[in-house]
PDB file of N, CA and C in Angstrom:
ATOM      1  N   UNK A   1     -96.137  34.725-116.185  1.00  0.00           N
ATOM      2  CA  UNK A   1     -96.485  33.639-115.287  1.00  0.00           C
ATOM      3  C   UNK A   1     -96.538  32.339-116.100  1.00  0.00           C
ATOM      4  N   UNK A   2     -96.106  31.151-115.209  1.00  0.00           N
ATOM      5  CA  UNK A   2     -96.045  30.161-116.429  1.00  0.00           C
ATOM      6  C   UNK A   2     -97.392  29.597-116.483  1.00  0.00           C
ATOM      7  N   UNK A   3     -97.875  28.864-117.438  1.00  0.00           N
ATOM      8  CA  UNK A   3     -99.435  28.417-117.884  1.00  0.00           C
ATOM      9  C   UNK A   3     -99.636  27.794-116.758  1.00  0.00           C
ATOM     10  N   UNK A   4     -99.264  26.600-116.549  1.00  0.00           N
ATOM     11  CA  UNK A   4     -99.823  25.965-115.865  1.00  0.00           C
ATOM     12  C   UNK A   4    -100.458  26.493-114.195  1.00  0.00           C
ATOM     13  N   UNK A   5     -99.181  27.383-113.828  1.00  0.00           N
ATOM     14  CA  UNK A   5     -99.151  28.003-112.337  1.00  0.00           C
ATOM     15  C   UNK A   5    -100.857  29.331-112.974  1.00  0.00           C
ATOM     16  N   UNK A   6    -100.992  30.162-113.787  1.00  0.00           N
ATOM     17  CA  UNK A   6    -101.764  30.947-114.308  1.00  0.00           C
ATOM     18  C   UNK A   6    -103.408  30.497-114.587  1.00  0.00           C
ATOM     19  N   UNK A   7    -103.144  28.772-114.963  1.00  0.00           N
ATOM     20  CA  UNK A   7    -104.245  28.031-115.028  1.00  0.00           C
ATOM     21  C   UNK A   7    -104.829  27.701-113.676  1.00  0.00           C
ATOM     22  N   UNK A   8    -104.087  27.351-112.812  1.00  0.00           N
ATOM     23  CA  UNK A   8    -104.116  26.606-111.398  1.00  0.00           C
ATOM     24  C   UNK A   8    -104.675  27.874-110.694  1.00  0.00           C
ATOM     25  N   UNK A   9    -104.453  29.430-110.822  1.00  0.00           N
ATOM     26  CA  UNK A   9    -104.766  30.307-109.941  1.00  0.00           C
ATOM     27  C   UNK A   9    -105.855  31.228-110.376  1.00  0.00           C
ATOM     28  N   UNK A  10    -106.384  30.718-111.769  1.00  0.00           N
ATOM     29  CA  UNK A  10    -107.495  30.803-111.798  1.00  0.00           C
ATOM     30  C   UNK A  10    -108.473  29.917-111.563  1.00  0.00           C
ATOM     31  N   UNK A  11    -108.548  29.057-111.737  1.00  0.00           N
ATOM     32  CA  UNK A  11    -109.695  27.917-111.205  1.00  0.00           C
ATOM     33  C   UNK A  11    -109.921  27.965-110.011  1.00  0.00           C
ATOM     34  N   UNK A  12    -108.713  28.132-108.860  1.00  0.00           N
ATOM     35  CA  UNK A  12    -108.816  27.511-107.660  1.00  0.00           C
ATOM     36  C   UNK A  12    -109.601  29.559-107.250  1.00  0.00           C
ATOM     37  N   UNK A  13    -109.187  30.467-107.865  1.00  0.00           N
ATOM     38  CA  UNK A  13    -109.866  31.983-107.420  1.00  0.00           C
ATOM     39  C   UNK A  13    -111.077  31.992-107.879  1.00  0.00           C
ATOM     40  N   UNK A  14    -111.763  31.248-109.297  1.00  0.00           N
ATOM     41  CA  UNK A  14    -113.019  31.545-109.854  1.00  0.00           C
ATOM     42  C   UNK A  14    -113.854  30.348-109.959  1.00  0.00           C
ATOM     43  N   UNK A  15    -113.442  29.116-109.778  1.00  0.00           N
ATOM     44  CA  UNK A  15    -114.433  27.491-110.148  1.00  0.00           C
ATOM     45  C   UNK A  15    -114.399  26.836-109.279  1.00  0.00           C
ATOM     46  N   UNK A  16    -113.672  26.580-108.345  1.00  0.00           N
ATOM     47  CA  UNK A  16    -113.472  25.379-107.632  1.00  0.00           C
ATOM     48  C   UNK A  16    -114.302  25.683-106.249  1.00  0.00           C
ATOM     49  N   UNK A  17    -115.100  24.673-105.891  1.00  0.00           N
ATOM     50  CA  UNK A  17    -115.954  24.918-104.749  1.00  0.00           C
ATOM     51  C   UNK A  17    -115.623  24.296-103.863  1.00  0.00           C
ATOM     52  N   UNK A  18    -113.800  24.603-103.349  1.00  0.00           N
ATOM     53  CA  UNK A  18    -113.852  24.291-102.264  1.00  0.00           C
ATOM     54  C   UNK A  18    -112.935  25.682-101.660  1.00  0.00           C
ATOM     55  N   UNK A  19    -112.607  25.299-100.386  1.00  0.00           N
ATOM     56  CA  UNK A  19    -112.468  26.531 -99.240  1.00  0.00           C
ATOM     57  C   UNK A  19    -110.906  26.440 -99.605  1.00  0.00           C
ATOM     58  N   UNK A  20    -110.097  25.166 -99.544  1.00  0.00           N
ATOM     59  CA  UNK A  20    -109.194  25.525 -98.781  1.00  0.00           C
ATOM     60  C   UNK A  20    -107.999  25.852-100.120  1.00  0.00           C
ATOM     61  N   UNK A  21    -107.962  26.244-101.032  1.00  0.00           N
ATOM     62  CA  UNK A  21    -107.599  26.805-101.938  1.00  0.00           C
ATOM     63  C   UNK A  21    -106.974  25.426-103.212  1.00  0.00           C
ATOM     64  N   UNK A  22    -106.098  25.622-103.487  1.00  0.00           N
ATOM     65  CA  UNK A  22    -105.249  24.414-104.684  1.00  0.00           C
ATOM     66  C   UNK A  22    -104.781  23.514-103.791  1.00  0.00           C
ATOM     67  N   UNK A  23    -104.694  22.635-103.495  1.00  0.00           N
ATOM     68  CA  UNK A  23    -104.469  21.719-102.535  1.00  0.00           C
ATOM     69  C   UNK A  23    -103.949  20.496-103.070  1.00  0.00           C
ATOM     70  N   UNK A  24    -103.722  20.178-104.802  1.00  0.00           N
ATOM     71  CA  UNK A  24    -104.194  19.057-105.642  1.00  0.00           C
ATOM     72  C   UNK A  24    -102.656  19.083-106.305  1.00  0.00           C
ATOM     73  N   UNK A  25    -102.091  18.392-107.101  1.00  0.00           N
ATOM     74  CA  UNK A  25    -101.273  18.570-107.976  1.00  0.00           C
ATOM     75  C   UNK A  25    -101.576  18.723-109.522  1.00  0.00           C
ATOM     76  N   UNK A  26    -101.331  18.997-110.506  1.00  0.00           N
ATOM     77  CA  UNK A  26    -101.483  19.658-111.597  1.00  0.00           C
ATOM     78  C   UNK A  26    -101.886  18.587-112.501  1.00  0.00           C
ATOM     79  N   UNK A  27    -102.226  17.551-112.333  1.00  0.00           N
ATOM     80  CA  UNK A  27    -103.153  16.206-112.861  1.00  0.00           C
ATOM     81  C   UNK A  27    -104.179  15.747-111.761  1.00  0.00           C
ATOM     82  N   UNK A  28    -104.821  16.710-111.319  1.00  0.00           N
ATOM     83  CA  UNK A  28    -106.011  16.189-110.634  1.00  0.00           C
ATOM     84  C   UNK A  28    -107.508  16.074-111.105  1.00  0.00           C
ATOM     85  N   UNK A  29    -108.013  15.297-111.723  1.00  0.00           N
ATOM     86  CA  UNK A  29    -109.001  14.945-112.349  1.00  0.00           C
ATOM     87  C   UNK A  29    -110.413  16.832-111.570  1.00  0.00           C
ATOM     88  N   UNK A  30    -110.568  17.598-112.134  1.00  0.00           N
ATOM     89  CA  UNK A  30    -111.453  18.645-111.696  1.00  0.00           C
ATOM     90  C   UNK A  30    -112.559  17.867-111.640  1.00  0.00           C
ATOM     91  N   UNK A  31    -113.094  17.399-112.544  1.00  0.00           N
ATOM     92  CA  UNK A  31    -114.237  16.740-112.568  1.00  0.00           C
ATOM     93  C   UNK A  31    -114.541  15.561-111.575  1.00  0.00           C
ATOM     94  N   UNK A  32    -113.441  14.377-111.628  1.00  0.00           N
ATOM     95  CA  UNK A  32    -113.615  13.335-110.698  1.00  0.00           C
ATOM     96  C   UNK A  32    -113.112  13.618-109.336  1.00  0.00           C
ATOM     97  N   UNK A  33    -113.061  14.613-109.361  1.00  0.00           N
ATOM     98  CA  UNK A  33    -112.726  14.948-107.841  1.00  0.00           C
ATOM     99  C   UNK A  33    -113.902  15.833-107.134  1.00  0.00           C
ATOM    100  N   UNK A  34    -114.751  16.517-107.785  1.00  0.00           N
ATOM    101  CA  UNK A  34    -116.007  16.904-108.173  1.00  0.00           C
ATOM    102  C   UNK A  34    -115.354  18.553-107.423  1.00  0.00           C
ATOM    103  N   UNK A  35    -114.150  19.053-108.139  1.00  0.00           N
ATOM    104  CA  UNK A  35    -113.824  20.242-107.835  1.00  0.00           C
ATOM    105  C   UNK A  35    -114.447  21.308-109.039  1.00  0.00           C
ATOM    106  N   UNK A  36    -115.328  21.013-110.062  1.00  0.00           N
ATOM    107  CA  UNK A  36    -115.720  21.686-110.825  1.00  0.00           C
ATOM    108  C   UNK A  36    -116.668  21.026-111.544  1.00  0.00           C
ATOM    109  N   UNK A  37    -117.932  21.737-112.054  1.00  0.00           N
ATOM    110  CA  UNK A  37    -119.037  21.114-112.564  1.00  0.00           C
ATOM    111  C   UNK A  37    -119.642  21.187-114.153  1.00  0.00           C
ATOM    112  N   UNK A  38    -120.278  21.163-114.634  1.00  0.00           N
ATOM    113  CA  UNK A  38    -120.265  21.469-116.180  1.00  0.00           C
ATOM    114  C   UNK A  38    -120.767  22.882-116.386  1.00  0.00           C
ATOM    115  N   UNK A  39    -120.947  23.001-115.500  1.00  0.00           N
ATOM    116  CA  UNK A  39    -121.097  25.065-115.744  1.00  0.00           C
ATOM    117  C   UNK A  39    -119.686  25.846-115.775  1.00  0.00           C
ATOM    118  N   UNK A  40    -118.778  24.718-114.563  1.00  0.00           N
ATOM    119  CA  UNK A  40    -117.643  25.650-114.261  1.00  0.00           C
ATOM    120  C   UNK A  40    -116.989  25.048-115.665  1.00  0.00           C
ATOM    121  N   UNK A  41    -116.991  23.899-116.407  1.00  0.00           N
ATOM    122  CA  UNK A  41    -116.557  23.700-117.424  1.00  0.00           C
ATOM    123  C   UNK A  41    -116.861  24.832-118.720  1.00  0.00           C
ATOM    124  N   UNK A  42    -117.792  25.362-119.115  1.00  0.00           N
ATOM    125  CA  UNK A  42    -118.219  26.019-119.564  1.00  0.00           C
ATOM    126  C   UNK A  42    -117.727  27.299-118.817  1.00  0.00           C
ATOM    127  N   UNK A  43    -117.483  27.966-117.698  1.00  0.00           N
ATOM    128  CA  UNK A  43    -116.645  28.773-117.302  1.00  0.00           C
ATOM    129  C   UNK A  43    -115.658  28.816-118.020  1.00  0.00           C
ATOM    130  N   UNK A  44    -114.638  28.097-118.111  1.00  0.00           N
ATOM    131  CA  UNK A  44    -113.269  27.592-117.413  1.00  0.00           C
ATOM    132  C   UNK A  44    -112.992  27.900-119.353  1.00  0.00           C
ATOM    133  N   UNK A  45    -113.674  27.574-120.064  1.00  0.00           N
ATOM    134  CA  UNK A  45    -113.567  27.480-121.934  1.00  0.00           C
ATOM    135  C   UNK A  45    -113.955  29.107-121.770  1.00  0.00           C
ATOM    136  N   UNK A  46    -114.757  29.869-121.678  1.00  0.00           N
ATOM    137  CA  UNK A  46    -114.640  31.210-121.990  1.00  0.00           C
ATOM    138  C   UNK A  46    -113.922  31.916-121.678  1.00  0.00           C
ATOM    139  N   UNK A  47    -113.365  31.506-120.631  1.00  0.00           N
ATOM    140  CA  UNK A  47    -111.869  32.040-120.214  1.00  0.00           C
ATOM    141  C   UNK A  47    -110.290  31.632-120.956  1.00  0.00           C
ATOM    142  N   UNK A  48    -110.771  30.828-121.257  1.00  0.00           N
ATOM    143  CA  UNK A  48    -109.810  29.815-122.414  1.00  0.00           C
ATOM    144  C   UNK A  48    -109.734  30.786-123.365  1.00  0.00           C
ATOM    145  N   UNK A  49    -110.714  31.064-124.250  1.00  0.00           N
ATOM    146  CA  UNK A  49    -110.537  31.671-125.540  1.00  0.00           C
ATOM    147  C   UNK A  49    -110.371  33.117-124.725  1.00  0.00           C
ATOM    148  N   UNK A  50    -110.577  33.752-124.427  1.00  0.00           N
ATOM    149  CA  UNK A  50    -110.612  34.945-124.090  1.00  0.00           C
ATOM    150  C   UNK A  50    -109.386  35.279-123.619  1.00  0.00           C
ATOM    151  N   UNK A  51    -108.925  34.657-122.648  1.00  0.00           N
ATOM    152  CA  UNK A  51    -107.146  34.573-122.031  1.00  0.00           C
ATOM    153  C   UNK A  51    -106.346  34.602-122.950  1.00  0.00           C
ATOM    154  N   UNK A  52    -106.376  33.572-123.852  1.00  0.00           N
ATOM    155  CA  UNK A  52    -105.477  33.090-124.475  1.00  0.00           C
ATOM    156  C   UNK A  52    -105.489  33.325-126.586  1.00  0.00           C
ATOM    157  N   UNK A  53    -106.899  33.627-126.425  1.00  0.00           N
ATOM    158  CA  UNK A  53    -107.433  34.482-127.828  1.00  0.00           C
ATOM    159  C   UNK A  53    -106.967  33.397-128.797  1.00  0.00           C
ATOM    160  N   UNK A  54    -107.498  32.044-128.416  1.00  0.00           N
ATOM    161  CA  UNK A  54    -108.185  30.887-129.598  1.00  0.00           C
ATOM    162  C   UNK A  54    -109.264  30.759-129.515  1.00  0.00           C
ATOM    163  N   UNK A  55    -109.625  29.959-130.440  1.00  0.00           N
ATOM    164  CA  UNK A  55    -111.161  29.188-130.685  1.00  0.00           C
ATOM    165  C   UNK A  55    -111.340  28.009-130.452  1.00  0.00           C
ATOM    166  N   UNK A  56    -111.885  27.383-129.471  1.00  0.00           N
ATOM    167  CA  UNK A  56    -112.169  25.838-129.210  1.00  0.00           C
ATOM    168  C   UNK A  56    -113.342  25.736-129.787  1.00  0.00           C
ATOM    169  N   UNK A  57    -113.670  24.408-130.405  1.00  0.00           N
ATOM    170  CA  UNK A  57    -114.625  23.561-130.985  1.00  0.00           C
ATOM    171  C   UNK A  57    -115.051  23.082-130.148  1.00  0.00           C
ATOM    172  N   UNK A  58    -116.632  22.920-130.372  1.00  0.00           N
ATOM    173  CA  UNK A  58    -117.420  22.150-129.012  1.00  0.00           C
ATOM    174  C   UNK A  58    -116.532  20.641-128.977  1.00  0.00           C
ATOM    175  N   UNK A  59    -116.393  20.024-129.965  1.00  0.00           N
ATOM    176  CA  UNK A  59    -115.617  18.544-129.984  1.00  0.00           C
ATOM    177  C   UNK A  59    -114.878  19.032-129.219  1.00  0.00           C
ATOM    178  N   UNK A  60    -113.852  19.710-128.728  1.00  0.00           N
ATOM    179  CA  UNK A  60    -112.507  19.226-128.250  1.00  0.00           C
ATOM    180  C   UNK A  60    -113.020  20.092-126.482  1.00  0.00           C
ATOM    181  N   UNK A  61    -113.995  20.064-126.057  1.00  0.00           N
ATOM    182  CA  UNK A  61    -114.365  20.715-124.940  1.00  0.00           C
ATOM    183  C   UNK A  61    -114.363  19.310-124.131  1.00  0.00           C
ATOM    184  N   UNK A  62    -113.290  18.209-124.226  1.00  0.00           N
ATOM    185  CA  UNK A  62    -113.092  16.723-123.739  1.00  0.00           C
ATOM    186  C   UNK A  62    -112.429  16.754-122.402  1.00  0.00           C
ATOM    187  N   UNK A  63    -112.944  15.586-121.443  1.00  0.00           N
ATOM    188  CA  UNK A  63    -111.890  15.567-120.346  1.00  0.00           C
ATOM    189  C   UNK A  63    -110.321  15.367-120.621  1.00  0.00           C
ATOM    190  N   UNK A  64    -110.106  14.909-122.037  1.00  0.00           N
ATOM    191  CA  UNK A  64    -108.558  14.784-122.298  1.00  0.00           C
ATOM    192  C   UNK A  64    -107.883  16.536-122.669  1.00  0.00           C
ATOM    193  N   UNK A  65    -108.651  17.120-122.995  1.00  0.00           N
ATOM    194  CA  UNK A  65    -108.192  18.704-123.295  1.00  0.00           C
ATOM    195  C   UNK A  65    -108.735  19.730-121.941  1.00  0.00           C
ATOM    196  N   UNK A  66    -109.730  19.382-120.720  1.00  0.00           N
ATOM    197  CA  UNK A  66    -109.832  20.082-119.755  1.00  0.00           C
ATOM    198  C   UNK A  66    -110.348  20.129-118.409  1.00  0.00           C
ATOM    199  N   UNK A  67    -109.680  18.569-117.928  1.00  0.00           N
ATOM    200  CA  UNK A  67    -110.072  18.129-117.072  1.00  0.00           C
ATOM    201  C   UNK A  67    -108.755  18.049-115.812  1.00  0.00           C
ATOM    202  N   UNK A  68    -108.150  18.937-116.166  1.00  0.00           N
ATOM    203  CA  UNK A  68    -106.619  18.759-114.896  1.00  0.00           C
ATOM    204  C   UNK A  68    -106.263  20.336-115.517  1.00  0.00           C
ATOM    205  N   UNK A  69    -105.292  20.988-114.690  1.00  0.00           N
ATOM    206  CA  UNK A  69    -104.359  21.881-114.920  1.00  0.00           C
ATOM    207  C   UNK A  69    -103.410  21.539-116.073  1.00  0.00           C
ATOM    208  N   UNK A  70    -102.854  20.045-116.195  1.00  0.00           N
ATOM    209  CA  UNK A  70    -101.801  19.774-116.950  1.00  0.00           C
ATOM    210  C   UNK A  70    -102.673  19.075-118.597  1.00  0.00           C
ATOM    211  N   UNK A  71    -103.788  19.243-118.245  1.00  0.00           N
ATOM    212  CA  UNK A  71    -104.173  18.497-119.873  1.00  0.00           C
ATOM    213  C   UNK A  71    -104.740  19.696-120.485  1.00  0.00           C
ATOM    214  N   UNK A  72    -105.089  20.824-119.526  1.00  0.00           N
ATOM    215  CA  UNK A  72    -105.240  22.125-119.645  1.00  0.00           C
ATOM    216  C   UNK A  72    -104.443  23.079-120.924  1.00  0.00           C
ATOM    217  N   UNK A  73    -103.449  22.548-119.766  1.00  0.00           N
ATOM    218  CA  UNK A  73    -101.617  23.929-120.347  1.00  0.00           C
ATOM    219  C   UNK A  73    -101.560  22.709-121.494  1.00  0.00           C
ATOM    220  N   UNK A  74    -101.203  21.788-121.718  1.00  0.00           N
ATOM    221  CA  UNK A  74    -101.041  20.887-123.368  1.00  0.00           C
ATOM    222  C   UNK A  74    -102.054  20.948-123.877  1.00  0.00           C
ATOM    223  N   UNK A  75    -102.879  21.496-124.044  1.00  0.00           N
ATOM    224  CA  UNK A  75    -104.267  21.974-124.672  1.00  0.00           C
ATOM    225  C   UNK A  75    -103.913  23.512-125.694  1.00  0.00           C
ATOM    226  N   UNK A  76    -103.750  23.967-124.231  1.00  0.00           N
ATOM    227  CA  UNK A  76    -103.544  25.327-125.057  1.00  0.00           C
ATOM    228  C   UNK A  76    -102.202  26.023-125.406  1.00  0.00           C
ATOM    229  N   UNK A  77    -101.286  24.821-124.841  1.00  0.00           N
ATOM    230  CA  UNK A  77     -99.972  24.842-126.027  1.00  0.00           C
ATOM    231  C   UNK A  77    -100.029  24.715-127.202  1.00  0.00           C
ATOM    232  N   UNK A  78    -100.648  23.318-127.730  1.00  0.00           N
ATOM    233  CA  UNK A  78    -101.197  22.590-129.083  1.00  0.00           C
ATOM    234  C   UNK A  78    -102.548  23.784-129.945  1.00  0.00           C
ATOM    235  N   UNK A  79    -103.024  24.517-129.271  1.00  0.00           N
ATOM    236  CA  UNK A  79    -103.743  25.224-130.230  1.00  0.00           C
ATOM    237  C   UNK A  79    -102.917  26.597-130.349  1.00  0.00           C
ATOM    238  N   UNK A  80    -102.222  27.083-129.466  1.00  0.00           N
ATOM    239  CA  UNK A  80    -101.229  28.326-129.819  1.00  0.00           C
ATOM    240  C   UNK A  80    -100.376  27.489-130.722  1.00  0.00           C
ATOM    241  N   UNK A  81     -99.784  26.993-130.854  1.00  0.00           N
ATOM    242  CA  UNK A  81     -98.557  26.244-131.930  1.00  0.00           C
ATOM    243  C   UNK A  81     -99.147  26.188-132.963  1.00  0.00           C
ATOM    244  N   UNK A  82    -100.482  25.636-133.270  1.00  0.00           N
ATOM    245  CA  UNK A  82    -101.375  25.481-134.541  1.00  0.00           C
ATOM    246  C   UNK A  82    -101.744  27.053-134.731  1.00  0.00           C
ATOM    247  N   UNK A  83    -101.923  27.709-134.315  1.00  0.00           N
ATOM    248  CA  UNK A  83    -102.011  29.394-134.581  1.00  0.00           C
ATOM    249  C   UNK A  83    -100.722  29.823-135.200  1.00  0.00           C
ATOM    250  N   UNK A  84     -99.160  30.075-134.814  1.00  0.00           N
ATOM    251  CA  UNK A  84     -98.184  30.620-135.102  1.00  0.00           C
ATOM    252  C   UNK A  84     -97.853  29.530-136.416  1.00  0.00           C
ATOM    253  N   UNK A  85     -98.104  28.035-136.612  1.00  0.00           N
ATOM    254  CA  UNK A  85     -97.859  27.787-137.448  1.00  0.00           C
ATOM    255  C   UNK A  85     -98.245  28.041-138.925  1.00  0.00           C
ATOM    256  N   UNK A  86    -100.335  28.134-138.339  1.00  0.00           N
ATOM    257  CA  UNK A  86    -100.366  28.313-139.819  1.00  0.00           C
ATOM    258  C   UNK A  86    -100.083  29.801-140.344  1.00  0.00           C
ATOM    259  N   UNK A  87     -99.868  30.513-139.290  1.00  0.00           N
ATOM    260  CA  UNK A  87     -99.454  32.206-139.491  1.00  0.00           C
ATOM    261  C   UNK A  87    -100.629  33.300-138.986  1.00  0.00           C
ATOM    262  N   UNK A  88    -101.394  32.598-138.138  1.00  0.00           N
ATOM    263  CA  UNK A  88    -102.298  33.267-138.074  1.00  0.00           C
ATOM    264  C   UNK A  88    -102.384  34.290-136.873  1.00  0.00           C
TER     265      UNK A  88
END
């Protein structure tokens, strides 16, 4: 499944408190749209590492690394790439 579509169908099945399912396009502010809250943020990162089997730093737990579907998937492109690069 591709990231982004995989990202989008979990949030909208496990965080998002609304009814009528993904409704948004893949840069929709979660937060300023108040489709997710700092718990579901804290959700949304344990599922991160766990899915995807990196380690996020509290620093980079930023609305620029997880505040849309699409700053999401370039999030966790940029830390898988930093994994295969350094060989790990």
């Amino acid at each position: 499944m591709e990231l982004a579509k995989q990202i989008g169908k979990y949030v909208t099945e496990n965080l998002f408190y609304v009814d009528d399912g993904f409704e948004y396009d893949d840069d929709t502010s979660f937060i300023g749209e108040g489709l997710i809250d700092s718990m579901g943020v804290m959700e949304l990162l344990a599922w991160v590492q766990a899915t995807f089997d990196i380690s996020v730093d509290q620093q980079e737990v930023t609305p620029d690394n997880f505040d849309s579907v699409n700053k999401l998937a370039d999030f966790i492109r940029r830390k898988q790439s930093i994994l295969v690069h350094s060989g790990v």
